[in-house]
PDB file of N, CA and C in Angstrom:
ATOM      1  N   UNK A   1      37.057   2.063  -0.220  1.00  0.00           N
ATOM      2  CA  UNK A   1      36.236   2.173  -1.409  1.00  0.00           C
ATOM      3  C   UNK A   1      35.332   0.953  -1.548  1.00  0.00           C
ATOM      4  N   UNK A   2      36.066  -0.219  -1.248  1.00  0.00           N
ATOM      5  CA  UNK A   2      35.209  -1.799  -1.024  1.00  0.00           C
ATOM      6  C   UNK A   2      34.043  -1.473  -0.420  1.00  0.00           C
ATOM      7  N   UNK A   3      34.189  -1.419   0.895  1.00  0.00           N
ATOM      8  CA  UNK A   3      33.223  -1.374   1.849  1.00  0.00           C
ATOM      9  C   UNK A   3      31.977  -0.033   1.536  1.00  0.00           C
ATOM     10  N   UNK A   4      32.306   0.874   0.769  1.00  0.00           N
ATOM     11  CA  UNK A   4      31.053   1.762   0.505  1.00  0.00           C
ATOM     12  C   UNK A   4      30.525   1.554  -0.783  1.00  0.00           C
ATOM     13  N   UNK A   5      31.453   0.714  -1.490  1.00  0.00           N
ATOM     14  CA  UNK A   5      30.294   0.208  -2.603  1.00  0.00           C
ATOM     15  C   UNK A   5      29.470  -1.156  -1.943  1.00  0.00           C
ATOM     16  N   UNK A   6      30.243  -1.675  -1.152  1.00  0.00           N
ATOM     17  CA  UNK A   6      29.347  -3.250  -0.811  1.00  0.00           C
ATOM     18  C   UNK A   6      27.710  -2.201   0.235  1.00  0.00           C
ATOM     19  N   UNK A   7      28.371  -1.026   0.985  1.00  0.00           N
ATOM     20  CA  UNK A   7      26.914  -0.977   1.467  1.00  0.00           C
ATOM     21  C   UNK A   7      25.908   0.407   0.558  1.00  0.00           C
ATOM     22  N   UNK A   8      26.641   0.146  -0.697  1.00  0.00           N
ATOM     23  CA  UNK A   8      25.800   1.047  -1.975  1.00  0.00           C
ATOM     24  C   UNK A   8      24.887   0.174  -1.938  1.00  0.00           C
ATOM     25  N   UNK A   9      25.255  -0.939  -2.651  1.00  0.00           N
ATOM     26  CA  UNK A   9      25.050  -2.641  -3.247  1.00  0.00           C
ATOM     27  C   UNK A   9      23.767  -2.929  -2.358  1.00  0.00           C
ATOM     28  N   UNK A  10      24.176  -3.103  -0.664  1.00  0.00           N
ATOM     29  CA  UNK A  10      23.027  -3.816   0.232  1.00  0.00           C
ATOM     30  C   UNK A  10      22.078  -2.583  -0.003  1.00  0.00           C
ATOM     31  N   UNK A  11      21.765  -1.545   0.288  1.00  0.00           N
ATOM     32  CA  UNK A  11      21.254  -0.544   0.247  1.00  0.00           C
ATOM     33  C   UNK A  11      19.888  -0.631  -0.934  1.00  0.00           C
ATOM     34  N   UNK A  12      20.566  -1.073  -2.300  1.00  0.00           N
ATOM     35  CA  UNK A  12      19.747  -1.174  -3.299  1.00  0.00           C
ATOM     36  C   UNK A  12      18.990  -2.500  -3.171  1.00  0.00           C
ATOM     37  N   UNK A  13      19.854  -3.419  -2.677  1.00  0.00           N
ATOM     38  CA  UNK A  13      18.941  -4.734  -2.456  1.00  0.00           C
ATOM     39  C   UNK A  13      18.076  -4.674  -1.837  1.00  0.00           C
ATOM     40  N   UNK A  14      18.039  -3.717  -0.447  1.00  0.00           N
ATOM     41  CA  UNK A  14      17.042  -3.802   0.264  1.00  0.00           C
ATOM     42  C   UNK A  14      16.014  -3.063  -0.358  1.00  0.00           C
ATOM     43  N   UNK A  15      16.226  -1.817  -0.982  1.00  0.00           N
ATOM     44  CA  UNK A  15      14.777  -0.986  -1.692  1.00  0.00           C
ATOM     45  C   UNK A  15      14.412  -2.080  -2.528  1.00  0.00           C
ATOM     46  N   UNK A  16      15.141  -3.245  -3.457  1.00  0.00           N
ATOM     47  CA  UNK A  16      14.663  -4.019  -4.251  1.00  0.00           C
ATOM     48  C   UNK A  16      13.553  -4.930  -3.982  1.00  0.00           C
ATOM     49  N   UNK A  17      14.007  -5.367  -2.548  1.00  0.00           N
ATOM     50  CA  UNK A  17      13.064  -6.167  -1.900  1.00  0.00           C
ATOM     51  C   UNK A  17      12.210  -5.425  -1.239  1.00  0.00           C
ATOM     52  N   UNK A  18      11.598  -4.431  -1.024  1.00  0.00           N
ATOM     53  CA  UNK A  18      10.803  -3.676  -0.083  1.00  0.00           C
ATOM     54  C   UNK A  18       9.593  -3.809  -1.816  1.00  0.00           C
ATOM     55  N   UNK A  19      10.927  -2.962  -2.393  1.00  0.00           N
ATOM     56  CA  UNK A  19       9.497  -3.151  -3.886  1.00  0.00           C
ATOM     57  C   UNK A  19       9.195  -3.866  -4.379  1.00  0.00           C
ATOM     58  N   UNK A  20       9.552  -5.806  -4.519  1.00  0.00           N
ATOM     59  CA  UNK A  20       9.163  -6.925  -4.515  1.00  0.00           C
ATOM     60  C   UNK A  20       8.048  -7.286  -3.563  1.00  0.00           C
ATOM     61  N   UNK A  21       7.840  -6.936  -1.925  1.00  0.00           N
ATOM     62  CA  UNK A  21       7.009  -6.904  -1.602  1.00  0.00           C
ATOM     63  C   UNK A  21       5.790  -6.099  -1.250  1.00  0.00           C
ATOM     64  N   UNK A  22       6.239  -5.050  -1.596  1.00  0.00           N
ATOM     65  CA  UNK A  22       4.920  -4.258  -1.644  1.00  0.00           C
ATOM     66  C   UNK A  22       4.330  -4.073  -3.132  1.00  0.00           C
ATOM     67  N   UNK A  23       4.456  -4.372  -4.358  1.00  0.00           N
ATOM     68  CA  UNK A  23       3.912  -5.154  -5.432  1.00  0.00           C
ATOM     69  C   UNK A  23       3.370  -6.329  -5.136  1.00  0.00           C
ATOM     70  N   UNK A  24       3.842  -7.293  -4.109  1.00  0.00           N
ATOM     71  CA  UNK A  24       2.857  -8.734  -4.405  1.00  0.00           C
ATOM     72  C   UNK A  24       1.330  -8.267  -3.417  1.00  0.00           C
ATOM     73  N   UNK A  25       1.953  -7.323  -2.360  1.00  0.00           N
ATOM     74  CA  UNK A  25       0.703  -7.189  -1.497  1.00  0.00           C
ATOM     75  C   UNK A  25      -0.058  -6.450  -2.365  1.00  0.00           C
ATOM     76  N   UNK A  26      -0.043  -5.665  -3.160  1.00  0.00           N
ATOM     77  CA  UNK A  26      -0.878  -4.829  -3.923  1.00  0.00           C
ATOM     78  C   UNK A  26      -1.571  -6.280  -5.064  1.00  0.00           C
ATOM     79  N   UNK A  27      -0.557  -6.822  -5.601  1.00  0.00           N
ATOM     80  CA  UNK A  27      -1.299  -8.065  -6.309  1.00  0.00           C
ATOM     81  C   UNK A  27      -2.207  -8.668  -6.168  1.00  0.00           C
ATOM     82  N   UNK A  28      -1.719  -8.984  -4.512  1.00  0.00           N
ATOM     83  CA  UNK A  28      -2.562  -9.519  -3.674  1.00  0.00           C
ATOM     84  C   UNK A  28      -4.302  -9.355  -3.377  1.00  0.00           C
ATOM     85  N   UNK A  29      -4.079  -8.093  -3.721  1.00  0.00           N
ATOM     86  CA  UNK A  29      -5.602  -7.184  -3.390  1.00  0.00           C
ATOM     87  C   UNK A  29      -6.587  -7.404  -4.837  1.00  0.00           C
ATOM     88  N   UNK A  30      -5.889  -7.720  -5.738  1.00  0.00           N
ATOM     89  CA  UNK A  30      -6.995  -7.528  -7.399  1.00  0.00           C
ATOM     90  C   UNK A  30      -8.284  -7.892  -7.526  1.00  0.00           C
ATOM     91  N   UNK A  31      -8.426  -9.226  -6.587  1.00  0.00           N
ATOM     92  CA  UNK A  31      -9.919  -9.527  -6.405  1.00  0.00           C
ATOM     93  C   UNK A  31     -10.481  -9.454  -5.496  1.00  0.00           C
ATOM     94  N   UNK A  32     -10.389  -8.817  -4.531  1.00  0.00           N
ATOM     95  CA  UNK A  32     -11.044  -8.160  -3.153  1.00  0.00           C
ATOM     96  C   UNK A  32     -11.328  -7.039  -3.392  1.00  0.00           C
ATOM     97  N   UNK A  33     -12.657  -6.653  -2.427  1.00  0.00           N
ATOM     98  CA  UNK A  33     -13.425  -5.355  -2.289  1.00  0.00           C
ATOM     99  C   UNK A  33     -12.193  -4.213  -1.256  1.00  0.00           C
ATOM    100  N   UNK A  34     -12.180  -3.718  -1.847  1.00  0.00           N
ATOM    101  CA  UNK A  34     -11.179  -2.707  -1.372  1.00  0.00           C
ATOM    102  C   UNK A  34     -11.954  -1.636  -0.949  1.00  0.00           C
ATOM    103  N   UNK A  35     -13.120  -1.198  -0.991  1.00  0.00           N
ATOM    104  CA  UNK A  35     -13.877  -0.299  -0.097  1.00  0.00           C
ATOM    105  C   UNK A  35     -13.800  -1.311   1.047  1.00  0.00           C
ATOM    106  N   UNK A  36     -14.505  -2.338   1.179  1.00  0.00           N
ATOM    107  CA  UNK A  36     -14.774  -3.233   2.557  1.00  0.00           C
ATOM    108  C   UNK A  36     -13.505  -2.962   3.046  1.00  0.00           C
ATOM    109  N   UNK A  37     -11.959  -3.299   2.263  1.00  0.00           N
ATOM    110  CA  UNK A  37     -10.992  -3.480   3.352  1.00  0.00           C
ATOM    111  C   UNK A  37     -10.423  -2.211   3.692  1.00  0.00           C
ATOM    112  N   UNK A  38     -10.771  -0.849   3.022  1.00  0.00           N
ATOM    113  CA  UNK A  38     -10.629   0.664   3.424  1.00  0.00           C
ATOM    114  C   UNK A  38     -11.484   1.007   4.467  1.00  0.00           C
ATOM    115  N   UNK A  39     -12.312   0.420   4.493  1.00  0.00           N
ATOM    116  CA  UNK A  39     -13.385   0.701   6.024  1.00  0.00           C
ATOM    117  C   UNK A  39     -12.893   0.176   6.626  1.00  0.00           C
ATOM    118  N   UNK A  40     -12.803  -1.403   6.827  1.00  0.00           N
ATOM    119  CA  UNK A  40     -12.245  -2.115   7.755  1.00  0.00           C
ATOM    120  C   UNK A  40     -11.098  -1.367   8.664  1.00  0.00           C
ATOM    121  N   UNK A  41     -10.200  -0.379   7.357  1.00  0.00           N
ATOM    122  CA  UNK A  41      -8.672  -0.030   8.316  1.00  0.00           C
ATOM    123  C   UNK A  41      -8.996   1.060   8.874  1.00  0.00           C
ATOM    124  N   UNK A  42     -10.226   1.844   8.387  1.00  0.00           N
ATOM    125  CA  UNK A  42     -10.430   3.295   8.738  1.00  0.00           C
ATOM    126  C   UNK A  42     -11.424   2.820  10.462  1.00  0.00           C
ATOM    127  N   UNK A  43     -12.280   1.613  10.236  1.00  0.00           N
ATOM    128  CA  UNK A  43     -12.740   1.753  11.744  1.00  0.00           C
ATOM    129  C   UNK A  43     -11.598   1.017  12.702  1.00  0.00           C
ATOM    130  N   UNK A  44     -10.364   0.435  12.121  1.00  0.00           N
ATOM    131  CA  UNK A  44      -9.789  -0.288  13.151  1.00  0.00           C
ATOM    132  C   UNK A  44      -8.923   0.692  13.911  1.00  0.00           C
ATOM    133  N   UNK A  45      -8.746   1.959  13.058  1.00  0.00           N
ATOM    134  CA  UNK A  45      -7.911   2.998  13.893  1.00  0.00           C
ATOM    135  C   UNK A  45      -8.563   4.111  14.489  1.00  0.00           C
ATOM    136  N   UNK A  46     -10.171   3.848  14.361  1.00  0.00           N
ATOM    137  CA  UNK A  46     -10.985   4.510  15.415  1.00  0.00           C
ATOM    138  C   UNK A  46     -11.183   5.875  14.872  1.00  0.00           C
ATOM    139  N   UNK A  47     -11.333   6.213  13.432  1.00  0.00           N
ATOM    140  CA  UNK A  47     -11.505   7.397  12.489  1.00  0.00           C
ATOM    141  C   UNK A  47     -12.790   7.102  12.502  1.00  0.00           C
ATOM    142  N   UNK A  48     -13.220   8.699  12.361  1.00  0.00           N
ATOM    143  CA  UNK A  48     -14.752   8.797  11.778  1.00  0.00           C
ATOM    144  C   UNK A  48     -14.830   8.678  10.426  1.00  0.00           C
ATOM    145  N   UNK A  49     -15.503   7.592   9.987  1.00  0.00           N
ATOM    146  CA  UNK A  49     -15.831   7.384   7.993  1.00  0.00           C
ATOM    147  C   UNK A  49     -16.406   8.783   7.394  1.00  0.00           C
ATOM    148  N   UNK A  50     -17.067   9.365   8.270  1.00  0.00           N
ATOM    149  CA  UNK A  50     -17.667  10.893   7.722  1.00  0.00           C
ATOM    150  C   UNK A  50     -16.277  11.998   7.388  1.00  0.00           C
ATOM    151  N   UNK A  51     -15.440  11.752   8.213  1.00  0.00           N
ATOM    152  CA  UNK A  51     -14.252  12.856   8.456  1.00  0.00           C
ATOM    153  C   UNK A  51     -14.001  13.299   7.102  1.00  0.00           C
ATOM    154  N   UNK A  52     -13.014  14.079   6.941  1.00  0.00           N
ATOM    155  CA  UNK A  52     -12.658  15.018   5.864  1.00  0.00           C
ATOM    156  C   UNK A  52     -11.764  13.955   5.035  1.00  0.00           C
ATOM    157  N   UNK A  53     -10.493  13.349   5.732  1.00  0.00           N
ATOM    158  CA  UNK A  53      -9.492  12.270   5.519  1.00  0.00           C
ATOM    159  C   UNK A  53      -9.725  11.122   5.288  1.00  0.00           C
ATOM    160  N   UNK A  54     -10.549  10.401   6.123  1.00  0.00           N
ATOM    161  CA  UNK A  54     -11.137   9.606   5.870  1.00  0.00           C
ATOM    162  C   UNK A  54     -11.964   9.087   5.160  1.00  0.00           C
ATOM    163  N   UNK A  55     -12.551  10.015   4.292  1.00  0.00           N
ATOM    164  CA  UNK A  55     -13.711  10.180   3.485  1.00  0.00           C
ATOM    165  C   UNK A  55     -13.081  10.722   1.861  1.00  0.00           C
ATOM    166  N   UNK A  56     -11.968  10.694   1.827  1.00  0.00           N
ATOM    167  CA  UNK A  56     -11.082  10.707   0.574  1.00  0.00           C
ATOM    168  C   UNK A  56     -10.675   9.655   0.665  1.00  0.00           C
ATOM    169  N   UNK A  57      -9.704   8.735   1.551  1.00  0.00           N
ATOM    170  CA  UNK A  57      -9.669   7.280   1.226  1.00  0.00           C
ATOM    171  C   UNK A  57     -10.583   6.751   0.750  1.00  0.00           C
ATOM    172  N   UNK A  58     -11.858   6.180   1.477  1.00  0.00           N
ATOM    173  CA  UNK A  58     -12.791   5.571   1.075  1.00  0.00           C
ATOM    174  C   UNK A  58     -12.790   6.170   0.018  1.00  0.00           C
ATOM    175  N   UNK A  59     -13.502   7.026  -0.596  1.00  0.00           N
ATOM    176  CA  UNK A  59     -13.585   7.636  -2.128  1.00  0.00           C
ATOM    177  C   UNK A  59     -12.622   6.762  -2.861  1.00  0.00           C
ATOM    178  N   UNK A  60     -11.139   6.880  -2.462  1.00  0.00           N
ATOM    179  CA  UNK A  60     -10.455   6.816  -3.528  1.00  0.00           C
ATOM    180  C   UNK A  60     -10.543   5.081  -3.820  1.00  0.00           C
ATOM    181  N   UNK A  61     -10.323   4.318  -2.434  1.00  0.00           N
ATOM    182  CA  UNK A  61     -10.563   3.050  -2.283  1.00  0.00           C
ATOM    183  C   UNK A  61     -11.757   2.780  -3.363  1.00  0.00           C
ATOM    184  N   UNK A  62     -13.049   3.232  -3.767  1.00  0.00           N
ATOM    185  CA  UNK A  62     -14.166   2.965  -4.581  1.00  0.00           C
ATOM    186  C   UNK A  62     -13.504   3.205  -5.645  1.00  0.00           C
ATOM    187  N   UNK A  63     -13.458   4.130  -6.185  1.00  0.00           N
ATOM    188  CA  UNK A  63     -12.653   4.245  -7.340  1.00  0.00           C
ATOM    189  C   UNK A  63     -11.373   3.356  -8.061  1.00  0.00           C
ATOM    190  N   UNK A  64     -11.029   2.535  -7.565  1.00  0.00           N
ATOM    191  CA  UNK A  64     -10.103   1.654  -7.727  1.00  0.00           C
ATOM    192  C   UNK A  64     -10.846   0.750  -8.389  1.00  0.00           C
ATOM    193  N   UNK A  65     -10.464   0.551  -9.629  1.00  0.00           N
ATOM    194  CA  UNK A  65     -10.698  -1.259 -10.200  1.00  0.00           C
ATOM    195  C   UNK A  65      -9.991  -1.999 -10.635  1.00  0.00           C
ATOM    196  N   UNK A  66     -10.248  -3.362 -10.606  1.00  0.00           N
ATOM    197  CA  UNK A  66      -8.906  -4.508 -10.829  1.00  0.00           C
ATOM    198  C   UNK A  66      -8.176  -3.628 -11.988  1.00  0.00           C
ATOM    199  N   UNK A  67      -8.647  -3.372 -13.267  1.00  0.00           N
ATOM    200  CA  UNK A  67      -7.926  -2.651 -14.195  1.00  0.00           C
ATOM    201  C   UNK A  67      -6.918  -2.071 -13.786  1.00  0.00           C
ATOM    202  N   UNK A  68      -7.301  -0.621 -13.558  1.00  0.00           N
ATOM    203  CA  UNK A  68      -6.618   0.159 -12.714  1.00  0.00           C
ATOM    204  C   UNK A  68      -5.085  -0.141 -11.758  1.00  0.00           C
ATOM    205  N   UNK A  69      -5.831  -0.638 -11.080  1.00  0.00           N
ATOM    206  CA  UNK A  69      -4.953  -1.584  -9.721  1.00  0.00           C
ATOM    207  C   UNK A  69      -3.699  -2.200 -10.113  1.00  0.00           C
TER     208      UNK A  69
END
């Protein structure tokens, strides 16, 4: 019974910390152009910016403001 609550326990720590850091990286972003860095990721993986998928990121990336964010 010990041992499956201790790896209940680690289990939650780790989602705790996954969502500690993916909140600061999002923090991270409040005063940066987030279209520039949505292009940036869309040409580094060799997508067409016109595409169907690609062209809803960007969208949504514009639409984003510090507010928001």
């Amino acid at each position: 019974m010990s041992r499956t609550i201790r790896a209940v326990a680690a289990f939650e720590a780790l989602k705790g910390a996954v969502v500690l850091l993916a909140s600061s990286a999002v923090l991270s972003l409040a005063h940066r152009d987030l279209h520039a860095l949505a292009l940036a990721l869309v040409e580094h993986t060799h997508l067409n910016p016109a595409s169907h998928y690609p062209q809803i990121f960007l969208d949504a990336a514009t639409r984003v403001h510090d507010a928001r964010l």
